[in-house]
C-alpha atoms as a PDB file:
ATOM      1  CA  UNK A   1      14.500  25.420  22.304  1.00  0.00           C
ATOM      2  CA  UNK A   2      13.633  24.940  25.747  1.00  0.00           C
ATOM      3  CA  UNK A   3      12.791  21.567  26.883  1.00  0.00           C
ATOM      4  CA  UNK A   4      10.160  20.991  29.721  1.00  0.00           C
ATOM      5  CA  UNK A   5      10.420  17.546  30.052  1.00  0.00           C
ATOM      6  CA  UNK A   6      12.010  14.439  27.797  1.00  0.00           C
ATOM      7  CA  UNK A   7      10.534  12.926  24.998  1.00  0.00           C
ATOM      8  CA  UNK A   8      10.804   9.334  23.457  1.00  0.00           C
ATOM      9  CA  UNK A   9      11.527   9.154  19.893  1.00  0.00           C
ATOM     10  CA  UNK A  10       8.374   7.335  19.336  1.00  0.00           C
ATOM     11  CA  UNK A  11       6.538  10.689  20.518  1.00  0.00           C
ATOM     12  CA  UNK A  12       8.780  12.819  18.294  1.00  0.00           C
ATOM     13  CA  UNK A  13       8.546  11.283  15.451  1.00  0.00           C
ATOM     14  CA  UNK A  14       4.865  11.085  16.207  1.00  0.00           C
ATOM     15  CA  UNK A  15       4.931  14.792  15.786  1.00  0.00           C
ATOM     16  CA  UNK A  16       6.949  14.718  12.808  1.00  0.00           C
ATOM     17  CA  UNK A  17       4.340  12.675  10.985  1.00  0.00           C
ATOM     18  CA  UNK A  18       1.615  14.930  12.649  1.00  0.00           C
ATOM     19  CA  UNK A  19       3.051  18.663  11.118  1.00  0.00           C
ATOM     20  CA  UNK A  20       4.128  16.845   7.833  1.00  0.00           C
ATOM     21  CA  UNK A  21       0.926  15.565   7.071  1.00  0.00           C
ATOM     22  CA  UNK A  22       2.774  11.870   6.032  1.00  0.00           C
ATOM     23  CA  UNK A  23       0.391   9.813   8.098  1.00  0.00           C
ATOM     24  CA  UNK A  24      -1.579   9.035   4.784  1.00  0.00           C
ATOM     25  CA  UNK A  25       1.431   8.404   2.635  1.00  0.00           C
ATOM     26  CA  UNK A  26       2.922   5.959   5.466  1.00  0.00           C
ATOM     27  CA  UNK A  27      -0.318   4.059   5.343  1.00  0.00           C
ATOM     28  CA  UNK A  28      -0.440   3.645   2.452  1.00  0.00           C
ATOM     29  CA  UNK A  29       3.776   2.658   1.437  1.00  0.00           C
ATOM     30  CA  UNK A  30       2.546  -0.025   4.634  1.00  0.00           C
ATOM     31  CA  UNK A  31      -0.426  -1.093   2.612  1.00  0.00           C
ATOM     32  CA  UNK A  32       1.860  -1.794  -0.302  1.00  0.00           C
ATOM     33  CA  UNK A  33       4.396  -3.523   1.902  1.00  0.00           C
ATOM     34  CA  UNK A  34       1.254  -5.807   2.340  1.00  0.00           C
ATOM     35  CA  UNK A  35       0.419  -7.188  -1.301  1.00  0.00           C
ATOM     36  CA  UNK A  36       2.739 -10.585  -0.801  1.00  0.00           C
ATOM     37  CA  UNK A  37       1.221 -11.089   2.088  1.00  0.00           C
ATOM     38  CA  UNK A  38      -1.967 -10.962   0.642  1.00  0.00           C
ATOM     39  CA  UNK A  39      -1.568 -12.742  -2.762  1.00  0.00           C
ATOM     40  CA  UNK A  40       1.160 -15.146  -1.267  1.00  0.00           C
ATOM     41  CA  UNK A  41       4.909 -14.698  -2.422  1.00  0.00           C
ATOM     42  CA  UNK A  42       4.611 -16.791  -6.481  1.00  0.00           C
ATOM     43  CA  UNK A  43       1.896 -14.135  -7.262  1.00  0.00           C
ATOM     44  CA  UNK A  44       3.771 -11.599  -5.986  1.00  0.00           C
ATOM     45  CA  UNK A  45       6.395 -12.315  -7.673  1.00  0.00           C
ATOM     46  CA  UNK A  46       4.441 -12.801 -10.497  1.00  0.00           C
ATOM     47  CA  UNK A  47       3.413  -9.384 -10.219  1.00  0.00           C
ATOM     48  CA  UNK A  48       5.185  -6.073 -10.222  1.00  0.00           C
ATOM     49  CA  UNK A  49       6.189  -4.221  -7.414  1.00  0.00           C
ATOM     50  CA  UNK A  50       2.723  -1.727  -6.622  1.00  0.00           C
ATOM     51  CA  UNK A  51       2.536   1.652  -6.173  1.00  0.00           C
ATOM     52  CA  UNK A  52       0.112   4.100  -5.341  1.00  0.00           C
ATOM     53  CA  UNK A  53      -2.279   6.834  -6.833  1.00  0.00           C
ATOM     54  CA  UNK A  54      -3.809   8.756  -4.378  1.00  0.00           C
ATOM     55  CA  UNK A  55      -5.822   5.808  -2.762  1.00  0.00           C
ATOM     56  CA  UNK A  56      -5.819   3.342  -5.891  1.00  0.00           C
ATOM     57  CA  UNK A  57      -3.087   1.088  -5.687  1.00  0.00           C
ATOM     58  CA  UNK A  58      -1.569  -0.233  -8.914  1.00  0.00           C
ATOM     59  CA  UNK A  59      -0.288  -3.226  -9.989  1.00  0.00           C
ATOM     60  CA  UNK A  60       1.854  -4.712 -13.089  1.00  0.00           C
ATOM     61  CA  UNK A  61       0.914  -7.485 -14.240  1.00  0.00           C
ATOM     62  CA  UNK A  62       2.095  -9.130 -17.952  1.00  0.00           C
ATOM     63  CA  UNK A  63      -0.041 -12.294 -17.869  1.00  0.00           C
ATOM     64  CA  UNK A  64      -3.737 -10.957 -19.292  1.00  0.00           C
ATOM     65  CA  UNK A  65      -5.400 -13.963 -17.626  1.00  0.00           C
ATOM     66  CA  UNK A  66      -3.724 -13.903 -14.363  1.00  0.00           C
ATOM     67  CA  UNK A  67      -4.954 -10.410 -14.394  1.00  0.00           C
ATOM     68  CA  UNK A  68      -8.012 -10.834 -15.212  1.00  0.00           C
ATOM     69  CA  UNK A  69      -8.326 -13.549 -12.242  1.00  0.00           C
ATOM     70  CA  UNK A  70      -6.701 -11.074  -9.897  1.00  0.00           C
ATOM     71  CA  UNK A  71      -9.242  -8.217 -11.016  1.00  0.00           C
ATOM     72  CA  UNK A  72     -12.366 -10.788 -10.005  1.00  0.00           C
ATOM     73  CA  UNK A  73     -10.805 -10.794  -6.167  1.00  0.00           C
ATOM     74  CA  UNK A  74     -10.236  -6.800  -6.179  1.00  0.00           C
ATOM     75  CA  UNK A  75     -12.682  -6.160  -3.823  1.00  0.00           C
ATOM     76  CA  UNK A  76     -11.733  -9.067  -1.442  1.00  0.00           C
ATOM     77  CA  UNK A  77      -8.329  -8.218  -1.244  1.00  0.00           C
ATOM     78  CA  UNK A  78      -8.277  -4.433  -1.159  1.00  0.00           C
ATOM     79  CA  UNK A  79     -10.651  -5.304   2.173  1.00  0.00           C
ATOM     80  CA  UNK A  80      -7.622  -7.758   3.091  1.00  0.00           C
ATOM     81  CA  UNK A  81      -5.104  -4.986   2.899  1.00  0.00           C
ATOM     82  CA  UNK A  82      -6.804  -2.512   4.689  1.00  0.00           C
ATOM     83  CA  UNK A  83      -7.622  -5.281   7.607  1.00  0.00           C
ATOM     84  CA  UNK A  84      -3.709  -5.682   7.644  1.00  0.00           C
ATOM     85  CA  UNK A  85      -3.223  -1.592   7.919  1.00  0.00           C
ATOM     86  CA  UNK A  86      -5.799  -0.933  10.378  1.00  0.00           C
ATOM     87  CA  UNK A  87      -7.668   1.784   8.126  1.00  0.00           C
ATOM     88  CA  UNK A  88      -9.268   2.685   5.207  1.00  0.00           C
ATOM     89  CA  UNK A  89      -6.183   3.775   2.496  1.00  0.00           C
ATOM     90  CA  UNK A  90      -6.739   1.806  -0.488  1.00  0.00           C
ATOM     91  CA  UNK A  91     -10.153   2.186  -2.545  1.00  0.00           C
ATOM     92  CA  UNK A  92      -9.497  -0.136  -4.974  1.00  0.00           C
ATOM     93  CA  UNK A  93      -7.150  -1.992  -6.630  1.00  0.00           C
ATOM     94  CA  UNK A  94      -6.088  -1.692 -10.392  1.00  0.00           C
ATOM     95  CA  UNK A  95      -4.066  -4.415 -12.235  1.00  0.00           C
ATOM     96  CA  UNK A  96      -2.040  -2.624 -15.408  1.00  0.00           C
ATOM     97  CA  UNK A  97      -0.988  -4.554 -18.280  1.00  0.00           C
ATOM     98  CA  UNK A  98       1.629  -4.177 -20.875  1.00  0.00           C
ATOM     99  CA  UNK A  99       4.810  -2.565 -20.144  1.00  0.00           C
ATOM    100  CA  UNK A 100       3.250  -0.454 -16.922  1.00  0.00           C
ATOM    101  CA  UNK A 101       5.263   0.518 -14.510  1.00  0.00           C
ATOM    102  CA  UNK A 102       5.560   2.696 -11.502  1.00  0.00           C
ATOM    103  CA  UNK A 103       6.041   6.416 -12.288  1.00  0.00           C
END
């Protein structure tokens, strides 16, 4: 491969993320990075780690009133998280009980 002129590795892996189609995924693992940030770090930890399903993000949690509470502000922080990401990747957010746990 014949180079024309030098690239950064900011602007190759730019590309990467461009012919792999991962810009979606990457928002969205940086959207997750985001839920202690949004909840605070007891919650959080109080909470299991989320994951994502398509653009739902999941979340353990054991206590059925502390989810419940957490469901009420759904919409408030899923707006949160997106502010942090700087686009739209999460819908909505779902809080799992019992023994639920990423896939």
């Amino acid at each position: 491969m014949k180079r024309c002129h030098p690239q950064s590795i900011r602007e190759v892996l730019e590309q990467v993320v461009e012919q792999c189609d991962l810009k979606e995924e990457l928002l969205r693992r940086r959207a997750v990075a985001q839920w202690p940030n949004i909840v605070g770090p007891q919650l959080a930890a109080a909470t299991g780690k989320p994951w994502t399903r398509g653009s739902v993000m999941m979340v353990a949690v054991h206590n059925a009133p502390l989810r419940n509470e957490l469901a009420m502000h759904r919409t408030r922080m899923t707006a949160a998280i997106n502010s942090l990401v700087g686009a739209k990747v999460i819908s909505d957010i779902r809080f799992i009980g019992g023994n639920a746990t990423q896939p």
